[in-house]
PDB file of N, CA and C in Angstrom:
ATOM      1  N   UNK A   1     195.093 129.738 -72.696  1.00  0.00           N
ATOM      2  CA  UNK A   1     196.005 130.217 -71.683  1.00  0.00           C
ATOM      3  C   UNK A   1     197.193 129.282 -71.591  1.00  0.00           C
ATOM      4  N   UNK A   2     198.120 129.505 -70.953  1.00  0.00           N
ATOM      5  CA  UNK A   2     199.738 128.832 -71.236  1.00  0.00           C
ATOM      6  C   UNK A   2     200.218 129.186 -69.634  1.00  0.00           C
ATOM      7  N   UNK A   3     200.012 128.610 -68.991  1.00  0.00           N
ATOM      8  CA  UNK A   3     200.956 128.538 -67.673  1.00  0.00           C
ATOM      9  C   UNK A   3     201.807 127.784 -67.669  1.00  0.00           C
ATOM     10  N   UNK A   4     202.808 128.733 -67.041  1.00  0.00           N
ATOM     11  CA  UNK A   4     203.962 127.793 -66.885  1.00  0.00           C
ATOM     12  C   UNK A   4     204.703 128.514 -65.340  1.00  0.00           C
ATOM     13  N   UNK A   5     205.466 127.391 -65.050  1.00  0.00           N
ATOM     14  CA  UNK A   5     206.314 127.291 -63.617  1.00  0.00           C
ATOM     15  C   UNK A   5     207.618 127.836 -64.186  1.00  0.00           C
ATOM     16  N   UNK A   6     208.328 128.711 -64.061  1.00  0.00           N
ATOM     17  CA  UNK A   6     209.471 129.013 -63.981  1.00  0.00           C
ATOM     18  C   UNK A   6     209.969 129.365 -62.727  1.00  0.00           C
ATOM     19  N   UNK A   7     211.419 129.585 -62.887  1.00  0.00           N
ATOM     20  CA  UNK A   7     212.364 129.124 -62.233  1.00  0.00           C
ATOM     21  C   UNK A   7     212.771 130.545 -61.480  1.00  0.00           C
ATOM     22  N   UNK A   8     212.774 131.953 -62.451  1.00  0.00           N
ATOM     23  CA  UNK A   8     213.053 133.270 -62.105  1.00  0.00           C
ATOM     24  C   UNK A   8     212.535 134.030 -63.179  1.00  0.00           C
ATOM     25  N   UNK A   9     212.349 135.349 -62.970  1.00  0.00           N
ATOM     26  CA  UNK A   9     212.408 136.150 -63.572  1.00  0.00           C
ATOM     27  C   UNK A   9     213.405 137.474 -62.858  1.00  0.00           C
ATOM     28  N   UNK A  10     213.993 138.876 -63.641  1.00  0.00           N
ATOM     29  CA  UNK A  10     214.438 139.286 -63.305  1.00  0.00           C
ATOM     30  C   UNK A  10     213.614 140.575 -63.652  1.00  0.00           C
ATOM     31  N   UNK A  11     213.613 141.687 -62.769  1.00  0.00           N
ATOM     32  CA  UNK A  11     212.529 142.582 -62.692  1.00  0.00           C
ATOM     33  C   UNK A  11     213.690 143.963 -62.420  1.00  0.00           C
ATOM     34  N   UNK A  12     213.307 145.128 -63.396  1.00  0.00           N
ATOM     35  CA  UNK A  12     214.326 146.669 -62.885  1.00  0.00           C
ATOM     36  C   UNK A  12     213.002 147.400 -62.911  1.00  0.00           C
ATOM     37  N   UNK A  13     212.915 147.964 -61.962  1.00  0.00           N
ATOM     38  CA  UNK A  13     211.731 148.974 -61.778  1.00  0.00           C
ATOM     39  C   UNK A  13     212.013 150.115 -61.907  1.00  0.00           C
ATOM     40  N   UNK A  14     211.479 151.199 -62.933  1.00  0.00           N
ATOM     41  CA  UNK A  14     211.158 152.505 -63.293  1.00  0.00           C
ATOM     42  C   UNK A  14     211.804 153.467 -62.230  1.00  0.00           C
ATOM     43  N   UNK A  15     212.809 154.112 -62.317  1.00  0.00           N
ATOM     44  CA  UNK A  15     213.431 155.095 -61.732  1.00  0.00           C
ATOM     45  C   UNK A  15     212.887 156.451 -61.785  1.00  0.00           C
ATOM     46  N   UNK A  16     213.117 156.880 -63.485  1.00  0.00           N
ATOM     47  CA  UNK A  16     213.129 158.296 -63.703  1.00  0.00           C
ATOM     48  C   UNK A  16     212.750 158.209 -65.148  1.00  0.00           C
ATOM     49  N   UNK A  17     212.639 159.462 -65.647  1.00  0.00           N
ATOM     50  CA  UNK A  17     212.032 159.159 -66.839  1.00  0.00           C
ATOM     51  C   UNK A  17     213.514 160.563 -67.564  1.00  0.00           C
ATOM     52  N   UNK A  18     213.838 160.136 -68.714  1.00  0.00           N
ATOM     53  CA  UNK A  18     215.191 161.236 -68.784  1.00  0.00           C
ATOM     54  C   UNK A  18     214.492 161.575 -69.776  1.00  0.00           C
ATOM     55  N   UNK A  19     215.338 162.817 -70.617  1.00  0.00           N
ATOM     56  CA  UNK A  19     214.968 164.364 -70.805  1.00  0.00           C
ATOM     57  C   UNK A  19     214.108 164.016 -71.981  1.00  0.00           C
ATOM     58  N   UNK A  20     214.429 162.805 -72.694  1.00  0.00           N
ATOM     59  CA  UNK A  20     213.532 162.386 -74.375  1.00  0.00           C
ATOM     60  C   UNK A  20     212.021 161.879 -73.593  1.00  0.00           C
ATOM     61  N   UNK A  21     212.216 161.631 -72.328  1.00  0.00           N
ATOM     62  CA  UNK A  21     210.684 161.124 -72.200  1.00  0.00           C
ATOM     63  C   UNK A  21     210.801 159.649 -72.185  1.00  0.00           C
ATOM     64  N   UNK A  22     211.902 159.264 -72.241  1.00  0.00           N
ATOM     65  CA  UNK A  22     212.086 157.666 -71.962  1.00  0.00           C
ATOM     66  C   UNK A  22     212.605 156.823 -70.693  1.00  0.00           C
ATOM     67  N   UNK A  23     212.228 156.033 -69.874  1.00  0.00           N
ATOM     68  CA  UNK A  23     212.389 155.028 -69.070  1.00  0.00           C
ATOM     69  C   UNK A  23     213.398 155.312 -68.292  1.00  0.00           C
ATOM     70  N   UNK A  24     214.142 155.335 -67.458  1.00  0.00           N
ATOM     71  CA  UNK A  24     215.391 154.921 -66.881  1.00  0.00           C
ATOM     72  C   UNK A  24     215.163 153.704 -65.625  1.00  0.00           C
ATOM     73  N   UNK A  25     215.615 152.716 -66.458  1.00  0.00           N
ATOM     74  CA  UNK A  25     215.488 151.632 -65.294  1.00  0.00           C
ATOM     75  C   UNK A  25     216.903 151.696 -64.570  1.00  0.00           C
ATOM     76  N   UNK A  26     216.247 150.675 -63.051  1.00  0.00           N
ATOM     77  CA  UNK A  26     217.339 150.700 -61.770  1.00  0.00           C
ATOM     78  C   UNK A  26     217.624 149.165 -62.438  1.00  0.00           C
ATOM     79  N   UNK A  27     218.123 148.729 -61.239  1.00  0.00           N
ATOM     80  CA  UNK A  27     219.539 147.793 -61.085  1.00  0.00           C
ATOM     81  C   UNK A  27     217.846 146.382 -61.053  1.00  0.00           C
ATOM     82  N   UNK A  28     218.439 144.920 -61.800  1.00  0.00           N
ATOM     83  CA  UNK A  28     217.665 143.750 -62.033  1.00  0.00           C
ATOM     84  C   UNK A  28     217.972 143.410 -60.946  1.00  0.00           C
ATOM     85  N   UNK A  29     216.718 142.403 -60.223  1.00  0.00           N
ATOM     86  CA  UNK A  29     216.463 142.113 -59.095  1.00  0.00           C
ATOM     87  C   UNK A  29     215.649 140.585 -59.536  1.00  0.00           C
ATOM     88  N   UNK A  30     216.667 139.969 -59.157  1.00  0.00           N
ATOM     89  CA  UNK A  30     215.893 138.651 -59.521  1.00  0.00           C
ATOM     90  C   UNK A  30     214.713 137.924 -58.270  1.00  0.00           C
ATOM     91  N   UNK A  31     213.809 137.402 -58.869  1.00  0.00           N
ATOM     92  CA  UNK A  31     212.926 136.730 -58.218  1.00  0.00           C
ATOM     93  C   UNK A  31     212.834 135.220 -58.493  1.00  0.00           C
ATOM     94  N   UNK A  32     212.737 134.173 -57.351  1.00  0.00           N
ATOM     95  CA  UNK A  32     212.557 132.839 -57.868  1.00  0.00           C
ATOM     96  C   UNK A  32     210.677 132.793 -56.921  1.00  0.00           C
ATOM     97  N   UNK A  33     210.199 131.528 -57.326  1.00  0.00           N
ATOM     98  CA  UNK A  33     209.257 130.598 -56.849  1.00  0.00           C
ATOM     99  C   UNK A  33     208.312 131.458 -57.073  1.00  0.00           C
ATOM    100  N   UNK A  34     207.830 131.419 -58.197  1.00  0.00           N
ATOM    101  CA  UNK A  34     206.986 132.320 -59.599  1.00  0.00           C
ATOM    102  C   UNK A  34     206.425 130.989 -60.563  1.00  0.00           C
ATOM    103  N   UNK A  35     205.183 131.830 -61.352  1.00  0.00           N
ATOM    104  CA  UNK A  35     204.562 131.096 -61.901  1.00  0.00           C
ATOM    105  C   UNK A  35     203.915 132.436 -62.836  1.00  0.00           C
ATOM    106  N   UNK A  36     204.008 132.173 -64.284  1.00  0.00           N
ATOM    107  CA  UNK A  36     203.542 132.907 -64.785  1.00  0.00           C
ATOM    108  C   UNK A  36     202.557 132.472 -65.832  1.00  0.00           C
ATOM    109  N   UNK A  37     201.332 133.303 -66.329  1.00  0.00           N
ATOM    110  CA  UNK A  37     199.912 132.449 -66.920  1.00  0.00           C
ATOM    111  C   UNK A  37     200.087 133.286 -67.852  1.00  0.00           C
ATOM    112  N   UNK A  38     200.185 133.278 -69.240  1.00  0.00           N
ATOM    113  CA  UNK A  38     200.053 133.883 -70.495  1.00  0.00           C
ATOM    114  C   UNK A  38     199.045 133.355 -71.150  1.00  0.00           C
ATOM    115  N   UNK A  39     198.545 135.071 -71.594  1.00  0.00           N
ATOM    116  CA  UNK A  39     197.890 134.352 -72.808  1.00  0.00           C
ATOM    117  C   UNK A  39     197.436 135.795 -74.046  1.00  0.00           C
ATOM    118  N   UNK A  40     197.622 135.223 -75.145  1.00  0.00           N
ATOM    119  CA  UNK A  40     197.252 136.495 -76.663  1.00  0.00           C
ATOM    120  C   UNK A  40     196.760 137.157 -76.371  1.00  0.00           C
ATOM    121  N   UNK A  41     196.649 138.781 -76.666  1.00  0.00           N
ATOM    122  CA  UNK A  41     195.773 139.312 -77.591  1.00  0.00           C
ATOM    123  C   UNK A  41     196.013 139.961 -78.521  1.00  0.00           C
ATOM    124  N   UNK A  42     194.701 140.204 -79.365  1.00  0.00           N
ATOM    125  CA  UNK A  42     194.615 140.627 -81.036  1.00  0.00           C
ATOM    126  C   UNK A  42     194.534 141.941 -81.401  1.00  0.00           C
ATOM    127  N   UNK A  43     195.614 143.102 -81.450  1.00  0.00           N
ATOM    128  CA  UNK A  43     195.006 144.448 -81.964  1.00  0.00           C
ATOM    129  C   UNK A  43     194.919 144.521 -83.192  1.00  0.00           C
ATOM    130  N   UNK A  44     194.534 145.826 -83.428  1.00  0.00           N
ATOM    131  CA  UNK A  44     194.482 146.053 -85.317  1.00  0.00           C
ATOM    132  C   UNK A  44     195.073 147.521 -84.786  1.00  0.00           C
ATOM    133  N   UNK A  45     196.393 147.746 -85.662  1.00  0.00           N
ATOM    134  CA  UNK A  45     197.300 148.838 -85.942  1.00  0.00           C
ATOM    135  C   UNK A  45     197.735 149.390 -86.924  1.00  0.00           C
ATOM    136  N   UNK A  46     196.904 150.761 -86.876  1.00  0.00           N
ATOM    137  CA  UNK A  46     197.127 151.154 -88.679  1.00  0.00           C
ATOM    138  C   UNK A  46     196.827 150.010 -89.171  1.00  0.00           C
ATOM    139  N   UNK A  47     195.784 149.213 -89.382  1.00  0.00           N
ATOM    140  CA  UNK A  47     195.198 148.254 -90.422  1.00  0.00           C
ATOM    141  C   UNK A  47     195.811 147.052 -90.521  1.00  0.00           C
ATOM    142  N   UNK A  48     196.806 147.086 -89.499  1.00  0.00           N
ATOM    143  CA  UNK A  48     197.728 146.165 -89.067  1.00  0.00           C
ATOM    144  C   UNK A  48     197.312 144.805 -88.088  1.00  0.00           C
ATOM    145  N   UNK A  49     197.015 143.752 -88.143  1.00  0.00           N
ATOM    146  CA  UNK A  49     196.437 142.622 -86.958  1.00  0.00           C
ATOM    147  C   UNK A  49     197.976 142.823 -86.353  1.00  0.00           C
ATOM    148  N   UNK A  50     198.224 142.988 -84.877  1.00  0.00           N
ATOM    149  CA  UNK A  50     199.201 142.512 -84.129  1.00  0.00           C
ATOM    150  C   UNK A  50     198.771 141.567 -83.192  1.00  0.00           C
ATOM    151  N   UNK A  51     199.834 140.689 -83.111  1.00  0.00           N
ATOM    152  CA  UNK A  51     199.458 140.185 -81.780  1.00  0.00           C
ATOM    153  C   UNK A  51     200.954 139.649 -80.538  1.00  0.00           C
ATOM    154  N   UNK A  52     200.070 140.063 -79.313  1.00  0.00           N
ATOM    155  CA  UNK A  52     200.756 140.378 -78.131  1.00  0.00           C
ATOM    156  C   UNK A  52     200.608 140.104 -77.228  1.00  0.00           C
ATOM    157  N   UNK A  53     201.320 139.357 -76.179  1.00  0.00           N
ATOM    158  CA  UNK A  53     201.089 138.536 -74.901  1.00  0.00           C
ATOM    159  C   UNK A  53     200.675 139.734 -73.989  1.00  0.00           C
ATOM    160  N   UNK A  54     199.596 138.884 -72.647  1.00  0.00           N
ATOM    161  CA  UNK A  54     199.768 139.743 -71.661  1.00  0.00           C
ATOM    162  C   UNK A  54     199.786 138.446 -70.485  1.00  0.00           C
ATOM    163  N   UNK A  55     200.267 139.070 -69.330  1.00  0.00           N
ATOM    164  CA  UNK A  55     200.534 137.660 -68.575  1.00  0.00           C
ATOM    165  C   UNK A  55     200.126 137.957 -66.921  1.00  0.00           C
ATOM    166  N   UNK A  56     199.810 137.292 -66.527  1.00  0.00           N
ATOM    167  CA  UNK A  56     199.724 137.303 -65.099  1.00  0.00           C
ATOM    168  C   UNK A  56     200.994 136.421 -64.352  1.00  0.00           C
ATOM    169  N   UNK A  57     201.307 137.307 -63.776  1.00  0.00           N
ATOM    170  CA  UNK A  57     202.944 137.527 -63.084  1.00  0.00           C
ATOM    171  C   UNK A  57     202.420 136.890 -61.470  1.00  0.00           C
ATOM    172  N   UNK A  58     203.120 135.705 -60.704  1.00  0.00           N
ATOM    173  CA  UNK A  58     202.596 135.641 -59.387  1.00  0.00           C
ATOM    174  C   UNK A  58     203.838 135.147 -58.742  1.00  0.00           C
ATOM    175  N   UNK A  59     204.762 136.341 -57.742  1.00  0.00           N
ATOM    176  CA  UNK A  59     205.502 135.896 -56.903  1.00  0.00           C
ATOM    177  C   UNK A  59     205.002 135.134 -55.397  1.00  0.00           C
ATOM    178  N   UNK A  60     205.288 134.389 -55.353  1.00  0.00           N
ATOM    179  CA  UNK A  60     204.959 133.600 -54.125  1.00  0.00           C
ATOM    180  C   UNK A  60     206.309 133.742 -52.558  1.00  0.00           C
ATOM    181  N   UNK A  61     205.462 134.412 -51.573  1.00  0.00           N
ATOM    182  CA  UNK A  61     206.243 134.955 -50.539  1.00  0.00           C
ATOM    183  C   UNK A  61     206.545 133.452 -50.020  1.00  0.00           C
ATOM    184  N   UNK A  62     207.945 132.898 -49.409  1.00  0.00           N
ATOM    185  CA  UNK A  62     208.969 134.171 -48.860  1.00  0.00           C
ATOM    186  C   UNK A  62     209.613 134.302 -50.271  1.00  0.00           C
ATOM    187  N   UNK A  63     210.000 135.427 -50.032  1.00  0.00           N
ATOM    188  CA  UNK A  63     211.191 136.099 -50.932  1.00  0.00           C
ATOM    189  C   UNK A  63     212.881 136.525 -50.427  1.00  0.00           C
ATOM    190  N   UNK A  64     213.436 136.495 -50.714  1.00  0.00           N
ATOM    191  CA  UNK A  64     215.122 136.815 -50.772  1.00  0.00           C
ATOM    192  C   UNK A  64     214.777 138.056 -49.900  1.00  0.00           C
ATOM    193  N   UNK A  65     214.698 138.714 -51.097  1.00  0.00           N
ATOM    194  CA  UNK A  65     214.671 140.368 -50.623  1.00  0.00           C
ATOM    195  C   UNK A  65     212.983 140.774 -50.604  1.00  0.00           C
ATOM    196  N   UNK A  66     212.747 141.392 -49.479  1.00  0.00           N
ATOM    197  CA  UNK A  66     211.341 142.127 -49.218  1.00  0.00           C
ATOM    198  C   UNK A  66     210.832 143.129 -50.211  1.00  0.00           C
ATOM    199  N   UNK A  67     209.506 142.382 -50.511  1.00  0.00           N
ATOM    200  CA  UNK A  67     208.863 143.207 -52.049  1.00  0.00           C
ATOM    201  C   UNK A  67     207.808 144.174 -51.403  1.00  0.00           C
ATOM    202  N   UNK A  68     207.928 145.511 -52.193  1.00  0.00           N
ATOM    203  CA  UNK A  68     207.273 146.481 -51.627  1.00  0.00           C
ATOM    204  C   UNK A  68     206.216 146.220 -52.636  1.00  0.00           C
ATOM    205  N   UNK A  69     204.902 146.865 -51.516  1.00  0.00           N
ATOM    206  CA  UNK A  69     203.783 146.242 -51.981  1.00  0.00           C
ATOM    207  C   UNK A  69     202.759 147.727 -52.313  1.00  0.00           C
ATOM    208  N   UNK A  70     203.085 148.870 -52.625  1.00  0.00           N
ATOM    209  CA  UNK A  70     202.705 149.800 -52.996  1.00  0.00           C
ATOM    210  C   UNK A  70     202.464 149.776 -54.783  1.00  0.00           C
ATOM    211  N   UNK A  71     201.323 150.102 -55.230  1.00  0.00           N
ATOM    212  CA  UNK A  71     201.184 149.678 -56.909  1.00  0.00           C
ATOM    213  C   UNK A  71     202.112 150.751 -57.695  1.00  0.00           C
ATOM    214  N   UNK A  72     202.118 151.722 -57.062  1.00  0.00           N
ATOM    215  CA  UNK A  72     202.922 153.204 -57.955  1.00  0.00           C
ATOM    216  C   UNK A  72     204.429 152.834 -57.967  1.00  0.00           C
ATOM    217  N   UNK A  73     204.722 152.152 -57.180  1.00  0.00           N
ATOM    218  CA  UNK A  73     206.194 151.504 -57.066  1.00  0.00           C
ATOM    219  C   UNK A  73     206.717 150.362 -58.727  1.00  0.00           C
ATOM    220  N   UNK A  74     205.534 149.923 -58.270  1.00  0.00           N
ATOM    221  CA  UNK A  74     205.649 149.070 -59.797  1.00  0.00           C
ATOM    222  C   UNK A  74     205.568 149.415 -60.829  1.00  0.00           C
ATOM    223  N   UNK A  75     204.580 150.001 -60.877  1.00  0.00           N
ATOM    224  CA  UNK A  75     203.954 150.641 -62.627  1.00  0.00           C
ATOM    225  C   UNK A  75     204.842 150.993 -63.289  1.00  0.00           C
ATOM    226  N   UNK A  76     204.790 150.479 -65.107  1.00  0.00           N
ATOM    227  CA  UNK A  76     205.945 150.090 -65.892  1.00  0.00           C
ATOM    228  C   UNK A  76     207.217 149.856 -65.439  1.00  0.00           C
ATOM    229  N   UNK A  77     207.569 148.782 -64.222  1.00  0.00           N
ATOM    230  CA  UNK A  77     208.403 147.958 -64.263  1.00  0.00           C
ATOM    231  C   UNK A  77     208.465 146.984 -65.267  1.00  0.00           C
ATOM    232  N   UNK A  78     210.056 146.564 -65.645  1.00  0.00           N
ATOM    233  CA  UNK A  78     209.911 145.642 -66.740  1.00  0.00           C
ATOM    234  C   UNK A  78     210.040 144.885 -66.381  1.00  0.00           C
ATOM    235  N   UNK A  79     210.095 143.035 -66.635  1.00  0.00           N
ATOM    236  CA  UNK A  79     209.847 141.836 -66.511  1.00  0.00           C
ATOM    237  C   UNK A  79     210.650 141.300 -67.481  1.00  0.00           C
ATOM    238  N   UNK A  80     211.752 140.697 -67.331  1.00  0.00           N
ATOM    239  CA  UNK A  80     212.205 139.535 -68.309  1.00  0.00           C
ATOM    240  C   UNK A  80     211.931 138.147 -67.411  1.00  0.00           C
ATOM    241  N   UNK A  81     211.399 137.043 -68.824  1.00  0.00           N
ATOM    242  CA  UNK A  81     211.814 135.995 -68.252  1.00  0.00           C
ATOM    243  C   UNK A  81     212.663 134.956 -68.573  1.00  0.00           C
ATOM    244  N   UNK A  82     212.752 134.296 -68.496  1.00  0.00           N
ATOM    245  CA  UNK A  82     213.885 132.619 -68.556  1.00  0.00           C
ATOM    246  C   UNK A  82     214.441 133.219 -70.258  1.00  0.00           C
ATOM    247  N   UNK A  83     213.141 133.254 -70.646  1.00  0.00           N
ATOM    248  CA  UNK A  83     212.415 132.998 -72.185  1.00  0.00           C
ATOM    249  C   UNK A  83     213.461 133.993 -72.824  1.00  0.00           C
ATOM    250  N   UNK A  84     213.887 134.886 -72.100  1.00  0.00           N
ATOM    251  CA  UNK A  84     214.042 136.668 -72.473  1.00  0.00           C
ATOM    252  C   UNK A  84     212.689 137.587 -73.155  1.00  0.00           C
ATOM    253  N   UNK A  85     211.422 136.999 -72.781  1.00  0.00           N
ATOM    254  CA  UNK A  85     210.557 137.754 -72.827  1.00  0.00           C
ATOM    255  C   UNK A  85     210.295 138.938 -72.164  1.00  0.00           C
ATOM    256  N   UNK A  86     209.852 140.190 -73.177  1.00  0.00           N
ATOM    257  CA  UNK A  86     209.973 141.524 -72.050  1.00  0.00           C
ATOM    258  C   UNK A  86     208.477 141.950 -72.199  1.00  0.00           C
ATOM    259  N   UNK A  87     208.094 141.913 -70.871  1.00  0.00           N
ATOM    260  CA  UNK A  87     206.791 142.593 -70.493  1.00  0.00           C
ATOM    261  C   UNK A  87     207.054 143.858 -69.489  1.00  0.00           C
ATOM    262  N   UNK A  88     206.187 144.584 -69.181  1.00  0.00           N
ATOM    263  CA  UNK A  88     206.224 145.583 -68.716  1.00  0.00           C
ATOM    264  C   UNK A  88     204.561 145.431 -67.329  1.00  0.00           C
ATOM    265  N   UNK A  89     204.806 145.889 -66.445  1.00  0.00           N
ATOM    266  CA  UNK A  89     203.890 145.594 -65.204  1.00  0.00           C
ATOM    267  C   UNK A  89     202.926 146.921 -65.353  1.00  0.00           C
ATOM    268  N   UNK A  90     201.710 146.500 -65.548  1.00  0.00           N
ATOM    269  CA  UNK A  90     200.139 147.472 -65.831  1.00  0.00           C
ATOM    270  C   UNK A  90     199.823 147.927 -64.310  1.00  0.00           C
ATOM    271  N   UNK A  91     199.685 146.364 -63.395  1.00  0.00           N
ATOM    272  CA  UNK A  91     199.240 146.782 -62.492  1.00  0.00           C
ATOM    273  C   UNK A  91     199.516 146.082 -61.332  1.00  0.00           C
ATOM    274  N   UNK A  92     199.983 146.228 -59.861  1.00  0.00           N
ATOM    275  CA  UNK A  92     200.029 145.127 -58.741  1.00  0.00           C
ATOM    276  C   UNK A  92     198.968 145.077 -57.649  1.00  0.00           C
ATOM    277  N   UNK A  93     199.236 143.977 -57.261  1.00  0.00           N
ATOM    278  CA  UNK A  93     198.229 143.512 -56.533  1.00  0.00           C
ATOM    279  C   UNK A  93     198.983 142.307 -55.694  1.00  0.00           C
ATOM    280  N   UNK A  94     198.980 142.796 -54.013  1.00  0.00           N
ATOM    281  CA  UNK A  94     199.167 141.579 -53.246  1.00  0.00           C
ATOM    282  C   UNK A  94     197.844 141.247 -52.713  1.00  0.00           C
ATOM    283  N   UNK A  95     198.197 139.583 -52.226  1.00  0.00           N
ATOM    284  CA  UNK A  95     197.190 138.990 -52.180  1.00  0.00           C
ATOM    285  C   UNK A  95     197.626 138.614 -50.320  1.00  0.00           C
ATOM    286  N   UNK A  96     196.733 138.232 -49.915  1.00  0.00           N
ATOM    287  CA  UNK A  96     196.608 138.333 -48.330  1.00  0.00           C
ATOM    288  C   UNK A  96     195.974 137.140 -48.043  1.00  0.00           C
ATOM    289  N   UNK A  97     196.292 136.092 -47.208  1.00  0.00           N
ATOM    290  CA  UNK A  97     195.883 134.952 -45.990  1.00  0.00           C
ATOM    291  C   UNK A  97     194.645 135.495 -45.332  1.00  0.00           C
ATOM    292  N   UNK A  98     193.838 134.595 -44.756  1.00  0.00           N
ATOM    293  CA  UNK A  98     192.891 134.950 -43.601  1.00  0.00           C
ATOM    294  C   UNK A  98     193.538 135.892 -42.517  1.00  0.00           C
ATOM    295  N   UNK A  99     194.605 135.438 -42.104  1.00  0.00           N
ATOM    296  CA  UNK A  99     195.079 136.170 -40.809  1.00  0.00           C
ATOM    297  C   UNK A  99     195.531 137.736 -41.039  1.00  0.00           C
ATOM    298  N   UNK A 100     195.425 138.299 -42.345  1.00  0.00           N
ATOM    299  CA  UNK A 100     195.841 139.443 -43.080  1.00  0.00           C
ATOM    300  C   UNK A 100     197.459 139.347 -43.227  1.00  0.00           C
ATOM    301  N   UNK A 101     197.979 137.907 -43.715  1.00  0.00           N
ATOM    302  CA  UNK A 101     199.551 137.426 -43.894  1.00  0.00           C
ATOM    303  C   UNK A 101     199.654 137.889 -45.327  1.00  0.00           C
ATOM    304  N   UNK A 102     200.798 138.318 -45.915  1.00  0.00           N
ATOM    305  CA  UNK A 102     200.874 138.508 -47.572  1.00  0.00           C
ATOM    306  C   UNK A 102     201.236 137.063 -47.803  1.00  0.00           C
ATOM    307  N   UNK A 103     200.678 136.412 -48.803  1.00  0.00           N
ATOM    308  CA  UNK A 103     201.299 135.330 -49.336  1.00  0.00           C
ATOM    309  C   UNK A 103     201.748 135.064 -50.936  1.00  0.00           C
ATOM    310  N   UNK A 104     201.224 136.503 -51.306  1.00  0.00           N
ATOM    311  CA  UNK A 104     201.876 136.653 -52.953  1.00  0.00           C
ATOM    312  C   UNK A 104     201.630 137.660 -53.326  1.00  0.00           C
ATOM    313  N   UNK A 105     202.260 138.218 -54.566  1.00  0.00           N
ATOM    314  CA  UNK A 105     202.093 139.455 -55.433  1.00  0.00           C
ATOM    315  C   UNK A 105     201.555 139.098 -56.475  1.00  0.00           C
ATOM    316  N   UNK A 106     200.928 139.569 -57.053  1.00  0.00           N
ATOM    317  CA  UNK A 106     200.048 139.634 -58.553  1.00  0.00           C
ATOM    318  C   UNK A 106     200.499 140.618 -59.225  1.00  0.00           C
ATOM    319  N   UNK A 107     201.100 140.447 -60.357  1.00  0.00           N
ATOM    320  CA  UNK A 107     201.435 141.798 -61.136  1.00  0.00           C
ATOM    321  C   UNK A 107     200.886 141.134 -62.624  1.00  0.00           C
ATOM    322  N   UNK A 108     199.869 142.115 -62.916  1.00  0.00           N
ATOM    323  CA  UNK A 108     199.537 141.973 -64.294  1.00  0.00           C
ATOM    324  C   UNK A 108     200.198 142.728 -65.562  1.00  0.00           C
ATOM    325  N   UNK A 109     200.636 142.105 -66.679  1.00  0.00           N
ATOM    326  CA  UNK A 109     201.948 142.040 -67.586  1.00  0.00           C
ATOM    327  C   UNK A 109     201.434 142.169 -68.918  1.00  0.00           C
ATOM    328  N   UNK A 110     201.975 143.246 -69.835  1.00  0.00           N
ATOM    329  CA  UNK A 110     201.616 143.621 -71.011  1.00  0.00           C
ATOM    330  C   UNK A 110     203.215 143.335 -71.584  1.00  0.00           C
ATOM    331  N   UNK A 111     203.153 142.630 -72.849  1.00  0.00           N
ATOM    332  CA  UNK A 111     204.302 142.316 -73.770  1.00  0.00           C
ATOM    333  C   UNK A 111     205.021 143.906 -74.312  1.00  0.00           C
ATOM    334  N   UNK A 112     206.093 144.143 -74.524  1.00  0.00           N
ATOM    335  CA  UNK A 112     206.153 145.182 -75.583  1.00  0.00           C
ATOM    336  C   UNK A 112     206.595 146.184 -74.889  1.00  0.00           C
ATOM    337  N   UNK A 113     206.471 147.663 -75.531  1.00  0.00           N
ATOM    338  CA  UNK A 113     206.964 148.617 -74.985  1.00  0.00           C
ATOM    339  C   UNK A 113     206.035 149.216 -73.735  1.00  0.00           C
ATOM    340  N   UNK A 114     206.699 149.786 -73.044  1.00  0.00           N
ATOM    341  CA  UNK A 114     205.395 150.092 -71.840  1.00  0.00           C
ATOM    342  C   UNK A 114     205.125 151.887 -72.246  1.00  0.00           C
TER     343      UNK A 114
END
């Protein structure tokens, strides 16, 4: 596994999908005070070994701008980071304090096309 502390990432979340069946992302929305945990995995494609990051994504509240915490909101949002690495968001998950406070988002991160 490979964690690392960065600084931002910038995130456009899934709008619409246009007439070919492809993506239309909205406007990048940067996020700071993040920490992201990578690590491989190994497919076989068409007889092919690939290999491809998936990452665990963790914004840490407060935030700039207020993150909606609904999972359908996210799903295949893309993810660049520092790196210009592009992942795409599988799945979210906020995480909650004793007192039922949000104190972070979890978004789990597949490399590649979504």
């Amino acid at each position: 596994m490979n964690l690392s502390y960065k600084q931002s990432v910038e995130i456009s979340k899934k709008e619409k999908v246009n007439r070919w069946g492809e993506p239309v992302y909205g406007e990048k929305i940067v996020y700071n005070n993040i920490e992201i945990e990578k690590r491989p995995i190994f497919q076989t494609v068409g007889g092919k070994r690939e290999v491809k990051q998936k990452a665990i994504l963790t914004i840490f509240e407060p935030q700039a701008i207020p993150i909606s915490t609904t999972n359908e909101e996210w799903e295949g949002a893309r993810v660049i980071d520092e790196d210009h690495n592009v992942f795409y968001v599988e799945k979210y998950e906020p995480k909650y304090y004793e007192e039922n406070k949000l104190i972070k988002h979890q978004l789990n991160l597949l490399e590649g096309r979504y």
